[in-house]
C-alpha atoms as a PDB file:
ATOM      1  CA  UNK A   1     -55.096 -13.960  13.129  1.00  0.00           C
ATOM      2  CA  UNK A   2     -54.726 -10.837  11.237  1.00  0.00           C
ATOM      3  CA  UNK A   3     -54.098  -8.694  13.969  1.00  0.00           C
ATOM      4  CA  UNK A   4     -51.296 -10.932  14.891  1.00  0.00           C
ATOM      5  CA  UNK A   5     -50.326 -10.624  10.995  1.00  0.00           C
ATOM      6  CA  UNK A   6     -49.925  -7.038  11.405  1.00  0.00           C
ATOM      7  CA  UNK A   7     -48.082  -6.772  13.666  1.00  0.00           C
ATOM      8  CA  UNK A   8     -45.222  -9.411  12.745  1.00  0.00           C
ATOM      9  CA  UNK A   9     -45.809  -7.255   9.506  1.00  0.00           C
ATOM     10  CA  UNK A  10     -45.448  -4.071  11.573  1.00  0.00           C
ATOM     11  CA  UNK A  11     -42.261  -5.750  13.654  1.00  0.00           C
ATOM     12  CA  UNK A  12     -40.439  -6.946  10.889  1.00  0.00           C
ATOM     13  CA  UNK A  13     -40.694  -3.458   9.199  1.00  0.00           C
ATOM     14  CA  UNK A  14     -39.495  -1.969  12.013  1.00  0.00           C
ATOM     15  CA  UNK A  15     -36.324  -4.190  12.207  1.00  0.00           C
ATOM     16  CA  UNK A  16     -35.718  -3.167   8.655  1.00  0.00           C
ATOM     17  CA  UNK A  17     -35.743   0.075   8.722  1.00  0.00           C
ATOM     18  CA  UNK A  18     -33.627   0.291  12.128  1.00  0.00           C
ATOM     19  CA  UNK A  19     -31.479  -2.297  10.569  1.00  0.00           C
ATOM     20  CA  UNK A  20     -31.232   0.410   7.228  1.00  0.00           C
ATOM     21  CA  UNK A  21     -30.700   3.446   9.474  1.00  0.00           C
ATOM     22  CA  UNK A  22     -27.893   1.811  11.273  1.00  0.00           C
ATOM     23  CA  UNK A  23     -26.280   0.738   8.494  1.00  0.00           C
ATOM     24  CA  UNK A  24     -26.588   4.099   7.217  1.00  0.00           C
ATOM     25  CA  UNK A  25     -25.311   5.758   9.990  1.00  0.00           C
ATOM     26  CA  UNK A  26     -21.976   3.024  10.115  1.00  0.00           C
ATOM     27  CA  UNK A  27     -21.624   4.092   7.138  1.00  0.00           C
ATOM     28  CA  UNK A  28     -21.493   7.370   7.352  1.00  0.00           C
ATOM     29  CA  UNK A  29     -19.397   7.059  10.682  1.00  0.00           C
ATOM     30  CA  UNK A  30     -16.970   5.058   8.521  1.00  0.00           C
ATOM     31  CA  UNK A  31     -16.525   7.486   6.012  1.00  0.00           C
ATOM     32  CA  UNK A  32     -16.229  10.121   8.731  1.00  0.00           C
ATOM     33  CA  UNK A  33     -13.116   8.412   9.771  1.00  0.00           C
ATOM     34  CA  UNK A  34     -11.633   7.874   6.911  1.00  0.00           C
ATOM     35  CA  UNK A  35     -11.917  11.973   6.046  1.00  0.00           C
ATOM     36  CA  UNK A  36      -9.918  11.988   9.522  1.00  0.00           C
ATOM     37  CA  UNK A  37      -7.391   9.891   8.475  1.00  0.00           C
ATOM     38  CA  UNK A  38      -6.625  10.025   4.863  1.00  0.00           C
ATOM     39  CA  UNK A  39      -8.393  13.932   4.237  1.00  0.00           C
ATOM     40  CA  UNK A  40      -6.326  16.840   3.323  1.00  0.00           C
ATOM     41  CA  UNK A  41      -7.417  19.642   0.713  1.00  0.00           C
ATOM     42  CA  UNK A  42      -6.408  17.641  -1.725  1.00  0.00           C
ATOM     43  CA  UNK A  43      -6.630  14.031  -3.355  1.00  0.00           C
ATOM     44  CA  UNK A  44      -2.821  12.669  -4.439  1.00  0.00           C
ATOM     45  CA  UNK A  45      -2.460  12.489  -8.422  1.00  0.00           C
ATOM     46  CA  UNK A  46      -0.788   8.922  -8.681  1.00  0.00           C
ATOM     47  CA  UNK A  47       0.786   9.390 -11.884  1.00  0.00           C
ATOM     48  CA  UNK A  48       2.285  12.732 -11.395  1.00  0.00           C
ATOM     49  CA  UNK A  49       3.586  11.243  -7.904  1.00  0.00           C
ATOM     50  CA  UNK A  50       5.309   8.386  -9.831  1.00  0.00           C
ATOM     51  CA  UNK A  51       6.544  10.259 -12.160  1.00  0.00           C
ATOM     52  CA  UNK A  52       8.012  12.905  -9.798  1.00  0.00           C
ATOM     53  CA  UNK A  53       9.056   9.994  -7.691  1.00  0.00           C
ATOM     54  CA  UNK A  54      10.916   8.069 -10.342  1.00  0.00           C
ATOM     55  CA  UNK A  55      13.209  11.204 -11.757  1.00  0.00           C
ATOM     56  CA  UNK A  56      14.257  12.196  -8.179  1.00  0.00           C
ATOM     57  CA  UNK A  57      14.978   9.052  -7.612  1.00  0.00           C
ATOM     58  CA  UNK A  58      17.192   8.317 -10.643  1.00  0.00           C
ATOM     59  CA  UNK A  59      19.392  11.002  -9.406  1.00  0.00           C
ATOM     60  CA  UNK A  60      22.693  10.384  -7.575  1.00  0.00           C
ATOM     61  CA  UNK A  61      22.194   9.645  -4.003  1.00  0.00           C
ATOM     62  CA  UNK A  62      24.347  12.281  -3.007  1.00  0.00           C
ATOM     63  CA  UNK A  63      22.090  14.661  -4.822  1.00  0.00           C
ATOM     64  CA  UNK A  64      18.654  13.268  -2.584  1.00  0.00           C
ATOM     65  CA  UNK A  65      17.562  15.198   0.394  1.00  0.00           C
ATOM     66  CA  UNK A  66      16.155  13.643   3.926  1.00  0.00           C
ATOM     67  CA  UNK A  67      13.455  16.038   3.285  1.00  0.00           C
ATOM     68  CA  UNK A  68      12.348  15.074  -0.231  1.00  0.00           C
ATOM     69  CA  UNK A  69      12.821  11.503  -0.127  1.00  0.00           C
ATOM     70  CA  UNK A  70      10.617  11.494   3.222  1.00  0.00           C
ATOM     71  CA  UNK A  71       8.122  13.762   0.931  1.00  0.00           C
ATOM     72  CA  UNK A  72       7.817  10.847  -1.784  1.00  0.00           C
ATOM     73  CA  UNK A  73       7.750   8.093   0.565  1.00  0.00           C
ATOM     74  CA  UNK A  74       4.697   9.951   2.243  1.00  0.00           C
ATOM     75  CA  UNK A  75       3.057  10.833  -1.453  1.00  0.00           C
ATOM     76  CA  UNK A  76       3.393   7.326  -2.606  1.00  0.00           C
ATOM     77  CA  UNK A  77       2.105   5.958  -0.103  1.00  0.00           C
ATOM     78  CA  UNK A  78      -0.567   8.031   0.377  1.00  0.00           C
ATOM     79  CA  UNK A  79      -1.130   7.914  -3.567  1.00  0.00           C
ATOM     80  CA  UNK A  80      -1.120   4.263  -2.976  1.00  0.00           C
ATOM     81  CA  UNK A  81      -3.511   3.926  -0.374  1.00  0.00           C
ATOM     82  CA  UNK A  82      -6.096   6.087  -2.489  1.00  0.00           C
ATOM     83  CA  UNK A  83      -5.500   3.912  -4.981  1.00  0.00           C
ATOM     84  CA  UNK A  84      -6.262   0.907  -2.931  1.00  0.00           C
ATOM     85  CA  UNK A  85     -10.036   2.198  -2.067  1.00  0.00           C
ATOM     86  CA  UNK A  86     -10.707   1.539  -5.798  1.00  0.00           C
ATOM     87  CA  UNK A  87      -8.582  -1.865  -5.952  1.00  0.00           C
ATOM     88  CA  UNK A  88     -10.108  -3.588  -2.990  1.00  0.00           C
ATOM     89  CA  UNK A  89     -13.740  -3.688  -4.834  1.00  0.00           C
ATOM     90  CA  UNK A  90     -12.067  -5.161  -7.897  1.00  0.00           C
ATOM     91  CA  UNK A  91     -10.143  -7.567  -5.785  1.00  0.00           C
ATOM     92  CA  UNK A  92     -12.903  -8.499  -3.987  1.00  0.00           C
ATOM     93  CA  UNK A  93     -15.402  -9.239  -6.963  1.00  0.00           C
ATOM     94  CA  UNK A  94     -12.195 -10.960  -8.423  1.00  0.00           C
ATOM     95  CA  UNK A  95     -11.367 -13.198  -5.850  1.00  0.00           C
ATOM     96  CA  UNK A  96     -14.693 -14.380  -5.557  1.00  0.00           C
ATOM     97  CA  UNK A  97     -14.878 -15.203  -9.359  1.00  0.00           C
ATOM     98  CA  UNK A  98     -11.803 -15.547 -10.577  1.00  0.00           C
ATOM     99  CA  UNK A  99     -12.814 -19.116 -11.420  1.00  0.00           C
ATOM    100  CA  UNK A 100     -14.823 -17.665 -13.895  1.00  0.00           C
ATOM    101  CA  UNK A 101     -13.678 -17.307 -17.814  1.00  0.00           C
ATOM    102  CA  UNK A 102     -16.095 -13.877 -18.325  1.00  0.00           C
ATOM    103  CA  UNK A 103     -14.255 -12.726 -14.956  1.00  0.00           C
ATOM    104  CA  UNK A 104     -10.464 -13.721 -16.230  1.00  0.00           C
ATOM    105  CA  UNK A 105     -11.299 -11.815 -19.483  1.00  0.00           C
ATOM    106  CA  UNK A 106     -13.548  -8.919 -18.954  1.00  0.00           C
ATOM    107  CA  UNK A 107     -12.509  -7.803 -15.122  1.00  0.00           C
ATOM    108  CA  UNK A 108      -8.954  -9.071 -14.849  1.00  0.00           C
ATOM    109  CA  UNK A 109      -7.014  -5.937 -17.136  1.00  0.00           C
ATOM    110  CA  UNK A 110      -8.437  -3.785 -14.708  1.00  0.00           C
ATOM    111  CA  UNK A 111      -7.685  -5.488 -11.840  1.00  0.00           C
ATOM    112  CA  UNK A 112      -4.432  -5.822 -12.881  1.00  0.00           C
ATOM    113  CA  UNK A 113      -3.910  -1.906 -13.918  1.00  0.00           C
ATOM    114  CA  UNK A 114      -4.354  -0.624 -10.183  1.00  0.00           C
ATOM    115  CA  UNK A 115      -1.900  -3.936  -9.297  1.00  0.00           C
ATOM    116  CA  UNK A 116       0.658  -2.314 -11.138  1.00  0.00           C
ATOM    117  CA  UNK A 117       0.052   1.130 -10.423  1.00  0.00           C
ATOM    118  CA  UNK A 118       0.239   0.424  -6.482  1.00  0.00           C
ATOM    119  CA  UNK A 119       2.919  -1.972  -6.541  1.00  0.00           C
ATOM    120  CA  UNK A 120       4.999   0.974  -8.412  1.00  0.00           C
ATOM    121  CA  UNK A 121       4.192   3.607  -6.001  1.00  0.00           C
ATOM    122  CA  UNK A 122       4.802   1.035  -2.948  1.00  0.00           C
ATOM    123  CA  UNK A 123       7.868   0.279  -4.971  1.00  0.00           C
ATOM    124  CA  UNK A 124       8.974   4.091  -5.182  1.00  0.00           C
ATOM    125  CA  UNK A 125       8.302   4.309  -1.461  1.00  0.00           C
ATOM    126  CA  UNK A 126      10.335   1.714  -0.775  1.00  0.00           C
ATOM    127  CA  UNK A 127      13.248   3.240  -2.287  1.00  0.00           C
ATOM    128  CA  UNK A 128      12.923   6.021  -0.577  1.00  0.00           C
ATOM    129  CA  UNK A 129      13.227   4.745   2.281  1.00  0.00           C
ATOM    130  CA  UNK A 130      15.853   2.870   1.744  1.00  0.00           C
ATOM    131  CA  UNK A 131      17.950   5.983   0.596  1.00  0.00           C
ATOM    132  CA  UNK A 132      16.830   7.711   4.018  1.00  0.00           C
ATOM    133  CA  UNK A 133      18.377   5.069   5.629  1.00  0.00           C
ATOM    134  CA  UNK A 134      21.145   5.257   3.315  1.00  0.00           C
ATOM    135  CA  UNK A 135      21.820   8.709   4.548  1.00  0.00           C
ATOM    136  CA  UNK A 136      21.231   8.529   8.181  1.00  0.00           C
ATOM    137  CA  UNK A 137      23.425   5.760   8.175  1.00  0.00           C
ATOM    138  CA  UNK A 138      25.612   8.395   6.368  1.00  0.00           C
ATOM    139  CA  UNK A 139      25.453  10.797   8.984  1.00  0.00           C
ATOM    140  CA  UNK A 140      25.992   8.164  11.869  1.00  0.00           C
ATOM    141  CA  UNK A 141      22.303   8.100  13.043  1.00  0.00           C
ATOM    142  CA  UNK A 142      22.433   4.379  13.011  1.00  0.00           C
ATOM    143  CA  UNK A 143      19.142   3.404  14.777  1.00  0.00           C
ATOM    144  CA  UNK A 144      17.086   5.477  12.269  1.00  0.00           C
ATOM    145  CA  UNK A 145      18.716   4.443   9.605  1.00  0.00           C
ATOM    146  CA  UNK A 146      17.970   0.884  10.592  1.00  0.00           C
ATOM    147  CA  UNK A 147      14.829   1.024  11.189  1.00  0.00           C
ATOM    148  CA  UNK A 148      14.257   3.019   7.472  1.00  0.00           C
ATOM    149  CA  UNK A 149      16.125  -0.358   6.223  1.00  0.00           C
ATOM    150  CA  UNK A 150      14.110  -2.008   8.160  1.00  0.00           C
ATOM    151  CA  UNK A 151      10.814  -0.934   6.413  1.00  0.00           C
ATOM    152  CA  UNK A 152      12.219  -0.964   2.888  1.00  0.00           C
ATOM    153  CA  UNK A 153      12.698  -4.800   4.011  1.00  0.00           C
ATOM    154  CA  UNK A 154       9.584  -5.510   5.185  1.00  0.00           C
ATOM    155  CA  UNK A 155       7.584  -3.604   2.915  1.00  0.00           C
ATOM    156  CA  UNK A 156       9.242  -4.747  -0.473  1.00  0.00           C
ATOM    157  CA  UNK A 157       8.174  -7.862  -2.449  1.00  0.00           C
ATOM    158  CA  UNK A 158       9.803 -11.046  -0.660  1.00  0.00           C
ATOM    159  CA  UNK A 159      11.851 -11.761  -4.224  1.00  0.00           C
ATOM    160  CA  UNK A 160      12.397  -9.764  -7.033  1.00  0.00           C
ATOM    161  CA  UNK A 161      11.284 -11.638 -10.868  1.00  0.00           C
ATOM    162  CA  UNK A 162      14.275 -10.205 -12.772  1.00  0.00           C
ATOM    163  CA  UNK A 163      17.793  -9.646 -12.760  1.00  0.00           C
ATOM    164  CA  UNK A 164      20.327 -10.969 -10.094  1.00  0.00           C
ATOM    165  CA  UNK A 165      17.140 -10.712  -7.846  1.00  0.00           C
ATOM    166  CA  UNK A 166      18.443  -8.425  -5.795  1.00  0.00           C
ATOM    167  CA  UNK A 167      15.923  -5.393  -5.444  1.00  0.00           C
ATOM    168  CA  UNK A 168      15.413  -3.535  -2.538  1.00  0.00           C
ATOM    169  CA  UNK A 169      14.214  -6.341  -0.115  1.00  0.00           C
ATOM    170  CA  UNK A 170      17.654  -7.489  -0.922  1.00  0.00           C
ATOM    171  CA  UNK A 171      19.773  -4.545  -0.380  1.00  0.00           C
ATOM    172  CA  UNK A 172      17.623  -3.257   2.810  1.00  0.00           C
ATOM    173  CA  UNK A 173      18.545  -6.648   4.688  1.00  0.00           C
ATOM    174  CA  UNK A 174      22.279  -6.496   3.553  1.00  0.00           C
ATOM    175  CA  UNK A 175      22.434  -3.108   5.448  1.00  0.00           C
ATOM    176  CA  UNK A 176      21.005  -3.805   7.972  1.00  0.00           C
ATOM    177  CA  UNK A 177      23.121  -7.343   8.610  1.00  0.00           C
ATOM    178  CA  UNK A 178      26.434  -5.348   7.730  1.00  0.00           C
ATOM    179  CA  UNK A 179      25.110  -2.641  10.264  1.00  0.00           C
ATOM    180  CA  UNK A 180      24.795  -5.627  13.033  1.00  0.00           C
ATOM    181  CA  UNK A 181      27.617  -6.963  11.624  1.00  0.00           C
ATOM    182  CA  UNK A 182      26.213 -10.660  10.823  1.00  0.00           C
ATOM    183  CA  UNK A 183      27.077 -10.382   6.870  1.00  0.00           C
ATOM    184  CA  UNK A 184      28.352 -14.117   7.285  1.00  0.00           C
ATOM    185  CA  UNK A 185      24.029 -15.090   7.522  1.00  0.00           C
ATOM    186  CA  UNK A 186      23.566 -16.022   4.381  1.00  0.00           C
ATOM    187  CA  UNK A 187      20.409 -14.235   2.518  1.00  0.00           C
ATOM    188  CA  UNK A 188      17.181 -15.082  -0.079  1.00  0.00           C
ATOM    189  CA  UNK A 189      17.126 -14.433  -3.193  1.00  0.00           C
ATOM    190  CA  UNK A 190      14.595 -16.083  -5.128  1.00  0.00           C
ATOM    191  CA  UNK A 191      11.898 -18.969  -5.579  1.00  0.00           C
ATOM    192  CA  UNK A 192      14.036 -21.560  -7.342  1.00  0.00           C
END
């Protein structure tokens, strides 16, 4: 009996500590990847990018460059994804709990910072894109342009919460539709 003892004991260890050193290593092989992917020299600066992002962006379209509005769409969103890695644990842990009063008071203002500070670098991204297509359409590359439209559209929030509602989602689609020439389809604006 307690050689059969020992050696579930022995068994069971030695499930454990396979089960450990693979996690380990898909681990490690995760993080590997994501070096690939998302690695440079350096990691983005979100606030500088929003801030640099913002003033360019405030000047007169004519005044924007394919070049540098391509550069802040890639540095927001880049900004935003790093962003994310730190997000998706509070999310998590938030989603699970949010049912909880300690987890709507103590956890929820930081949740909601990195909310707001990827939904305003998405946001800036978003608007460049949708000047890119702006001027490719400008130029008469109309198939670019559309499909720059296309992912200011699809990437933007489906209604805007202010104003005449008409943010970017907005705008992208009515280029797009007068591009196609179907401005008679009628568009959404907001959750009445």
């Amino acid at each position: 009996m307690k050689i059969r003892n020992s050696i579930t004991y022995l068994l069971v260890l030695a499930f454990t500590l396979t089960t450990c050193f693979a996690a380990d290593s898909d681990v490690e092989k995760l993080r590997d990847e994501q070096i690939k992917k998302w690695g440079t020299a350096t990691i983005p600066k979100p606030k500088v990018i929003a801030e640099t992002a913002k003033s360019y962006l405030e000047k007169p379209l004519e005044e924007q460059k394919l070049t540098e509005l391509k550069t802040i769409a890639e540095d927001a969103n880049r900004a935003a994804n790093y962003v994310d890695f730190i997000f998706e644990e509070y999310a998590e842990y938030y989603r699970d709990n949010y049912r909880y009063d300690f987890v709507q008071e103590k956890v929820a203002p930081y949740h909601d910072n990195y909310v707001r500070l990827v939904n305003q670098l998405k946001d800036y991204r978003n608007k460049a894109y949708f000047n890119i297509g702006k001027k490719l359409a400008e130029e008469g590359n109309e198939v670019e342009a559309f499909f720059y439209f296309r992912d200011a559209f699809r990437l933007s929030t489906f209604t805007e919460d202010s104003g005449d509602h008409k943010g970017i989602r907005y705008m992208a689609e009515q280029e797009m539709k007068k591009m196609m020439e179907i401005e008679s389809i009628e568009s959404f604006l907001y959750w009445k």
